[in-house]
Protein backbone atom coordinates (compact mmCIF):
# COMPACT_ATOMS: atom_id res chain seq x y z
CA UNK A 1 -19.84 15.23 61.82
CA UNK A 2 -18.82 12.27 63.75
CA UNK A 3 -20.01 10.92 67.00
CA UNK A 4 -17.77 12.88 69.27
CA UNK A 5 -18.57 16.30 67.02
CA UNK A 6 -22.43 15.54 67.44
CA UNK A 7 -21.90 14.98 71.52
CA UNK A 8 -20.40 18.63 71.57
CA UNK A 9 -22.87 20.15 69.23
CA UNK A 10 -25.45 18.71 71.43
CA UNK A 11 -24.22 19.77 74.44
CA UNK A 12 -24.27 22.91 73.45
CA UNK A 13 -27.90 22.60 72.30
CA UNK A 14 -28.55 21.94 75.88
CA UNK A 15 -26.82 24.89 77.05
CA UNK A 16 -28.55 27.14 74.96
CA UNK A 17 -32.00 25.55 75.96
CA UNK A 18 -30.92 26.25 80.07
CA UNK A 19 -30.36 29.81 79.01
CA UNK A 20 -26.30 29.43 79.35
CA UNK A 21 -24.64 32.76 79.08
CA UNK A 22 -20.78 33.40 79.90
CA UNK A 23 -18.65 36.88 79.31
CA UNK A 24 -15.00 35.15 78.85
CA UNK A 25 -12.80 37.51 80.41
CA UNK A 26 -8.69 37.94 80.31
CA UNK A 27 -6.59 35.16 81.71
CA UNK A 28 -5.33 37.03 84.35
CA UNK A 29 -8.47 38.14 85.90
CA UNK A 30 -10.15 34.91 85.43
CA UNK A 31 -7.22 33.54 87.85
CA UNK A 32 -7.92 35.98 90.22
CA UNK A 33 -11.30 34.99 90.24
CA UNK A 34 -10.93 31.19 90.54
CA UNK A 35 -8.64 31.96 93.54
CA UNK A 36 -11.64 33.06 95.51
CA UNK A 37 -12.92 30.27 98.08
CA UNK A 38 -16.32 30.66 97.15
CA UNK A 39 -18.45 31.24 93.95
CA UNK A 40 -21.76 32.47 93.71
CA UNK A 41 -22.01 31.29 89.92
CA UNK A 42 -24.18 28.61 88.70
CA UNK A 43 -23.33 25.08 88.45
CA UNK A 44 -23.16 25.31 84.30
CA UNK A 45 -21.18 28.68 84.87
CA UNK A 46 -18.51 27.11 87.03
CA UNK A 47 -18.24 24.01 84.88
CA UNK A 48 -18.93 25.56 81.54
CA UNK A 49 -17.45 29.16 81.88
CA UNK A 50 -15.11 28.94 84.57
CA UNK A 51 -13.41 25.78 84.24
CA UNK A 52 -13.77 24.68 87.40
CA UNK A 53 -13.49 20.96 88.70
CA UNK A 54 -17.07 19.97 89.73
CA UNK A 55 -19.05 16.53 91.68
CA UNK A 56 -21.18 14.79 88.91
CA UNK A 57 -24.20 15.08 91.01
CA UNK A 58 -23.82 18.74 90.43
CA UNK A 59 -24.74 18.34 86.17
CA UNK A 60 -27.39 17.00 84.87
CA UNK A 61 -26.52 13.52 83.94
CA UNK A 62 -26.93 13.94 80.87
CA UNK A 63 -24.79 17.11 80.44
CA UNK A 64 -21.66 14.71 81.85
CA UNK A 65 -22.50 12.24 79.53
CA UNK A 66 -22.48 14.16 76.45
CA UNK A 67 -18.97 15.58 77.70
CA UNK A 68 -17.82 12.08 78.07
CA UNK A 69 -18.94 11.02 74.53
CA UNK A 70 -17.54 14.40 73.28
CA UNK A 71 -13.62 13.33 74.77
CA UNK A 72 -14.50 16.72 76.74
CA UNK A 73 -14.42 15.69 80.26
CA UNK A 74 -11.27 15.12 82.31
CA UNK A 75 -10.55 13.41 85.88
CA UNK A 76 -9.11 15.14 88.70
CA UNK A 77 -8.56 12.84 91.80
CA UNK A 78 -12.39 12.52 92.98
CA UNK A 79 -13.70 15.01 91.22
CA UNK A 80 -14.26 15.87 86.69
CA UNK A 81 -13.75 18.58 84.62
CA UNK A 82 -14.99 20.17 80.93
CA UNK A 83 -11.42 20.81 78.48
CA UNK A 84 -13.78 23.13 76.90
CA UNK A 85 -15.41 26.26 77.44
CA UNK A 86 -18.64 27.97 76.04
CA UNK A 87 -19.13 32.06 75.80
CA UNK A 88 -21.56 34.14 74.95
CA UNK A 89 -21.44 36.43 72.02
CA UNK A 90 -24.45 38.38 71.41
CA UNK A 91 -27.38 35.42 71.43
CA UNK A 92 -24.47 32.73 69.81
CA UNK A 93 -22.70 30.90 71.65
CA UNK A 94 -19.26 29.73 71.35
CA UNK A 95 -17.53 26.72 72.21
CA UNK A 96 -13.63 27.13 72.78
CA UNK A 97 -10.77 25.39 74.77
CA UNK A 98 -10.77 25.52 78.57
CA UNK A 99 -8.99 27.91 80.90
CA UNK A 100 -6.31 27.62 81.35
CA UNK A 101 -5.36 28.07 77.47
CA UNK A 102 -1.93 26.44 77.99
CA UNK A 103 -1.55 23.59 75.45
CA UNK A 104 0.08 25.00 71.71
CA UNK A 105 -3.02 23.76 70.14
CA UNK A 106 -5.39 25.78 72.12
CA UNK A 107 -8.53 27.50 70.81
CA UNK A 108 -8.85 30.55 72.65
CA UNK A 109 -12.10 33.06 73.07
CA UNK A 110 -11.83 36.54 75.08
CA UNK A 111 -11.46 40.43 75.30
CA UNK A 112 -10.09 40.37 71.94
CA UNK A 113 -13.23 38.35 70.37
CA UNK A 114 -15.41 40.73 72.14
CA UNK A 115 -13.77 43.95 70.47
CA UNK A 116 -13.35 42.52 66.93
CA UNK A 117 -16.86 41.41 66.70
CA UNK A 118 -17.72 45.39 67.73
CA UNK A 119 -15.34 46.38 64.99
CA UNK A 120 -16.95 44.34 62.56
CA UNK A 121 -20.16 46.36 62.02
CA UNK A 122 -18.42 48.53 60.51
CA UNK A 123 -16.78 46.08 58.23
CA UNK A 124 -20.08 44.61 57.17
CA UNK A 125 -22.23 48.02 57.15
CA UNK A 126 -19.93 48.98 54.35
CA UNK A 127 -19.99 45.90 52.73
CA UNK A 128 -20.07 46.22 48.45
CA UNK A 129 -23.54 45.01 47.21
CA UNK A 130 -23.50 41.55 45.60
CA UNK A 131 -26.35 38.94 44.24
CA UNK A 132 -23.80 36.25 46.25
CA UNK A 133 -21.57 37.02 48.69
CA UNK A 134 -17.91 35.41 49.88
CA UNK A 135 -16.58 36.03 53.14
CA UNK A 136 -13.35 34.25 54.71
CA UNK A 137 -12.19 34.55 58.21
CA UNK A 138 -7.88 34.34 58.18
CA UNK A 139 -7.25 32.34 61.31
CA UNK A 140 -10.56 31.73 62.64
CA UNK A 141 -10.11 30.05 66.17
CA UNK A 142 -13.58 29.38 67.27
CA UNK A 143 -15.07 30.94 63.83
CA UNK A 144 -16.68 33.57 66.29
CA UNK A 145 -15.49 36.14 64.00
CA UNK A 146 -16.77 34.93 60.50
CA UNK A 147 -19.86 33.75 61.99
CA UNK A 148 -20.63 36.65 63.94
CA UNK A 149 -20.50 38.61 60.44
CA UNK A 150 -22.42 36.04 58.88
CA UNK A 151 -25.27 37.01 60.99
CA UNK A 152 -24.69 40.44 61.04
CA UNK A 153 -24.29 40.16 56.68
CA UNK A 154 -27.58 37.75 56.76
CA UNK A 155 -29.95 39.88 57.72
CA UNK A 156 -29.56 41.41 54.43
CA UNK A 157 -28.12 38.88 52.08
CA UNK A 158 -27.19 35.10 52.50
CA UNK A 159 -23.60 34.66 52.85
CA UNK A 160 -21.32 31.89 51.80
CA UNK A 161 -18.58 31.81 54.59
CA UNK A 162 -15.19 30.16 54.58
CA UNK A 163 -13.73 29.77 57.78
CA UNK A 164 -10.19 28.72 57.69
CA UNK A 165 -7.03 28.21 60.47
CA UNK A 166 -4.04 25.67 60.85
CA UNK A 167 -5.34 24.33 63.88
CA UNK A 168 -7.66 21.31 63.61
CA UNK A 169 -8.79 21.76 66.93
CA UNK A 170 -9.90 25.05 65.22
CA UNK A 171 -11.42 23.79 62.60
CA UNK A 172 -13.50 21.31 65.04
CA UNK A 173 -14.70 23.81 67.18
CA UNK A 174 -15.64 26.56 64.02
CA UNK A 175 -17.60 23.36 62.34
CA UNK A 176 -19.48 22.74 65.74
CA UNK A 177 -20.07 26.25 66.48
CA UNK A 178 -21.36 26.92 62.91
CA UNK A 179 -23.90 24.26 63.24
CA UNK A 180 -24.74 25.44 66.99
CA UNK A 181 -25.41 29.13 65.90
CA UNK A 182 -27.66 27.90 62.76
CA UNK A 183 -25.42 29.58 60.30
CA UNK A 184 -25.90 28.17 56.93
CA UNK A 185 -23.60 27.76 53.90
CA UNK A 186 -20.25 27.85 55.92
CA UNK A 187 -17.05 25.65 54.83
CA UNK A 188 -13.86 25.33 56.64
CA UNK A 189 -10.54 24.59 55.53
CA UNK A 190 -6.94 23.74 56.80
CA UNK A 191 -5.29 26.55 55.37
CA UNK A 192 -1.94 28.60 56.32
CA UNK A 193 -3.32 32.53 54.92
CA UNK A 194 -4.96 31.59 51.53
CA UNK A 195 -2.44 28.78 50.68
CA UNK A 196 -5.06 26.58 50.32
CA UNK A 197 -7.92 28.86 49.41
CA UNK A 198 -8.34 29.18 45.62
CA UNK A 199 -11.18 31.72 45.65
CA UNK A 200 -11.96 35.50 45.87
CA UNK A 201 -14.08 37.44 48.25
CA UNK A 202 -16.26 40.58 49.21
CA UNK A 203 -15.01 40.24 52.73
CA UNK A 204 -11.91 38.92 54.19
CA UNK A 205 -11.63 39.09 57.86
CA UNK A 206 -8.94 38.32 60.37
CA UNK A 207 -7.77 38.44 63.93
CA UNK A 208 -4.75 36.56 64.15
CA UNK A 209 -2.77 36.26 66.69
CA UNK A 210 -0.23 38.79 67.39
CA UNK A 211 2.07 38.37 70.07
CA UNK A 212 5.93 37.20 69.99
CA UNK A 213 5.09 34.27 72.11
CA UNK A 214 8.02 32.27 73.81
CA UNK A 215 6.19 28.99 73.70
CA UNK A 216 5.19 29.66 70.22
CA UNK A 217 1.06 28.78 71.01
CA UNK A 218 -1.04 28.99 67.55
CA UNK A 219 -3.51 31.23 69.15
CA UNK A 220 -0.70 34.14 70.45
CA UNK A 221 2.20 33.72 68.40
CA UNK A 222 2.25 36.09 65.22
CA UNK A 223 5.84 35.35 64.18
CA UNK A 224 8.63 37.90 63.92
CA UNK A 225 10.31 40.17 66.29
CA UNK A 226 7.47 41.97 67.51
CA UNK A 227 4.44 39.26 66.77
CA UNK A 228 2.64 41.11 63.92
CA UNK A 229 4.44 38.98 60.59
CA UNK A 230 1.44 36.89 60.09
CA UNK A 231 -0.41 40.14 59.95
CA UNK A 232 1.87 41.31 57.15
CA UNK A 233 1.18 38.03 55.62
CA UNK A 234 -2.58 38.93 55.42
CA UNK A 235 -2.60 41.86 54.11
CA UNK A 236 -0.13 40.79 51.19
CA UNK A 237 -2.02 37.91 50.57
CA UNK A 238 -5.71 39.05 50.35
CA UNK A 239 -4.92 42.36 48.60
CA UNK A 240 -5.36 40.78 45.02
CA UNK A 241 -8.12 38.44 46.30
CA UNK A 242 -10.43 41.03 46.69
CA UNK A 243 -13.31 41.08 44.42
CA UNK A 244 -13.95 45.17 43.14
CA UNK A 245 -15.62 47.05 45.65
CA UNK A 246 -14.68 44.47 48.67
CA UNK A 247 -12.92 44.85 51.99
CA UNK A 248 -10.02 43.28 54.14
CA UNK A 249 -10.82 44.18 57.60
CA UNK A 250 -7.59 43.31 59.66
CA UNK A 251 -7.90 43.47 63.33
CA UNK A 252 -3.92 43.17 65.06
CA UNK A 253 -1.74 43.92 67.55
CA UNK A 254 0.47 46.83 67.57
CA UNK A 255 3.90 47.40 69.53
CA UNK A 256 5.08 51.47 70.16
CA UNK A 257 8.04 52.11 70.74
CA UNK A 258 9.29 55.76 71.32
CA UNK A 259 5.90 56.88 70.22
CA UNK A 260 6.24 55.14 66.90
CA UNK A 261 3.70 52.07 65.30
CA UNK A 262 5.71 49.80 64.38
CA UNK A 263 3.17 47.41 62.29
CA UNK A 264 1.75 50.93 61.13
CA UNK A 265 5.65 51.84 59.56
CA UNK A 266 5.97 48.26 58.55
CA UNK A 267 2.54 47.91 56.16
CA UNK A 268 2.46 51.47 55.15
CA UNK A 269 5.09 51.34 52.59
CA UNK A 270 4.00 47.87 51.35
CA UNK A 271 0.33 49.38 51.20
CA UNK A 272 1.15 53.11 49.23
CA UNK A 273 3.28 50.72 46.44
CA UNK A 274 0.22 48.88 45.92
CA UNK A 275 -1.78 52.44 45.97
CA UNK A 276 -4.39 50.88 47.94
CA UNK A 277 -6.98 53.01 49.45
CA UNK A 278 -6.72 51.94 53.50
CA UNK A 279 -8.29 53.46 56.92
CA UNK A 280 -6.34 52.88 59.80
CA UNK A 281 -7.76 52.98 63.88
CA UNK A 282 -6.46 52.50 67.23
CA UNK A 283 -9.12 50.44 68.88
CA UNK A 284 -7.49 49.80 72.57
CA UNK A 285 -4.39 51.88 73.40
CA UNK A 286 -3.08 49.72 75.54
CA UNK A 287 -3.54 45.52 76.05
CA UNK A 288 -1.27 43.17 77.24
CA UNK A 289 0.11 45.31 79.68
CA UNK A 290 1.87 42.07 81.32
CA UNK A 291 3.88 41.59 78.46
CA UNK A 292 6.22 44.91 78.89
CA UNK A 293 7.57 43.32 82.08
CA UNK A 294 10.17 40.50 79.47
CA UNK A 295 11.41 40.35 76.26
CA UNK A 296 11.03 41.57 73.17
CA UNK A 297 8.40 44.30 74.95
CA UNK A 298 10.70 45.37 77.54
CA UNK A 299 11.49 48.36 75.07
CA UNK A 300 8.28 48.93 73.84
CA UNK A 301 5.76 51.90 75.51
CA UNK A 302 2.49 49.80 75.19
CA UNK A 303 0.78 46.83 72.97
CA UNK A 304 -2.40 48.65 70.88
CA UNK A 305 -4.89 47.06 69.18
CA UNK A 306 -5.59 48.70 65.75
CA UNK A 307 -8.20 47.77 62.33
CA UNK A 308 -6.86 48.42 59.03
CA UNK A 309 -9.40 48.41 56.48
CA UNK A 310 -7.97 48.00 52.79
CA UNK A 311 -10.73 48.37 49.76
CA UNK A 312 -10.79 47.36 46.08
CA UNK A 313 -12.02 50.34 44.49
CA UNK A 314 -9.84 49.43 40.72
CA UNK A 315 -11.13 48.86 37.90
């Protein structure tokens, strides 16, 4: 790590030592809440959760200075602000880019972490038995994912984790965070699906984004008409990386239209000429409800979110 890596990893040390904890809700209702006059959350909350512009008097001193050695703390008029966020996950904590999440490059942390880390249990309960085990986290944003699973998958055997994205500010904040939540034998790599990832695993994981976004932001845009291409990447990719007896666990977005899944009718056929054995789930009925109100979901009945689960079970 580098000087300003080892500023954020030690901020975040101090954090966790003050007892920091911050639920990152949606982007929407976090506006709404930062439009209230008043706040009744504590200084590190505001600053560190909220985003909001704050007095140096009101951090410790040397909270500001470690955001300042970071090249984490911005100038507004007369007053400073954090460009990055920490949230609470269980007892880890995440560091992740600041609301708002408007810049392309921006690593983003929310609802959506929140549900796939629930939906992971699963994923790791059924996990094949192995002496060593390989995950990789497709897309990893903060690494919250892959690192939440390493926990879950070390408290019964030691993991070797790959955490990979195309975002470097990704990367950064997944290197950080791995060091922050004490999670051992964890790599990450600058890597478009498994393009450059020459290895198998037990578990591959992903959450990528999947949203047709108009300003094309790494963290919402999933390519194609509806958003969910990069999805169809994954699973084509990491079907014949799979060691016997291991697991993709895909967690995506899902546009119905006229009662019909349309990522469900686009991976099924590619999925029963592999003759895979797959579950599928509807996790959330109905997210991004502010999307059906423009184009291309201004046809579409609602945005789920779904898990599809493909095993290895050949010989």
């Amino acid at each position: 790590m580098d000087a300003k890596d080892l500023a954020l990893l030690s901020l975040g040390r101090e954090l966790q030592d003050s007892n920091y904890r911050f639920t990152t809700i949606t982007p929407t209702s976090h506006q709404r809440v930062n439009a209230r006059p008043d706040s009744t959350a504590s200084p590190l909350q505001r600053v560190f959760g909220w985003s909001r512009s704050f007095r140096p008097t009101e951090l410790p001193s040397k909270m500001v200075a470690l955001l300042r050695d970071a090249g984490e703390l911005g100038t507004e008029d007369d007053l400073l602000y954090s460009n990055v966020r920490f949230s609470s996950l269980g007892d880890q904590l995440f560091a992740h880019s600041a609301f708002p999440t408007e810049a392309s490059d921006s690593v983003f942390f929310g609802p959506d972490t929140y549900r796939f880390a629930r939906a992971l249990r699963h994923a790791v309960h059924d996990r094949p038995e192995a002496a060593s085990f390989k995950l990789v986290d497709i897309g990893c944003g903060s690494g919250a994912g892959g690192l939440h699973a390493a926990i879950l998958l070390n408290e019964r055997v030691a993991a070797d984790v790959i955490l990979s994205d195309v975002n470097p500010k990704a990367l950064r904040y997944s290197r950080i965070n791995a060091e922050l939540n004490r999670v051992p034998n964890v790599r990450t790599v600058m890597s478009d699906v498994f393009g450059n990832i020459d290895e198998s695993a037990h578990l591959i994981i992903a959450n990528p984004p999947y949203l047709a976004d108009r300003f094309a932001r790494l963290y919402r845009h999933g390519g194609g008409n509806f958003g969910f291409e990069l999805s169809l990447r994954i699973v084509g990719e990491s079907i014949d990386r799979l060691y016997r007896g291991g697991a993709l666990f895909l967690y995506t977005g899902t546009p119905v239209v006229d009662g019909v899944d349309q990522f469900f009718a686009a991976v099924r056929s590619r999925l029963e000429e592999r003759d895979c054995d797959y579950t599928y789930e509807e996790i959330d009925p109905d997210v991004f409800g502010e999307e059906l109100e423009s184009a291309p979901y201004d046809r579409v009945d609602r945005i789920a979110v779904v898990a599809l689960t493909i095993r290895n079970s050949k010989e």
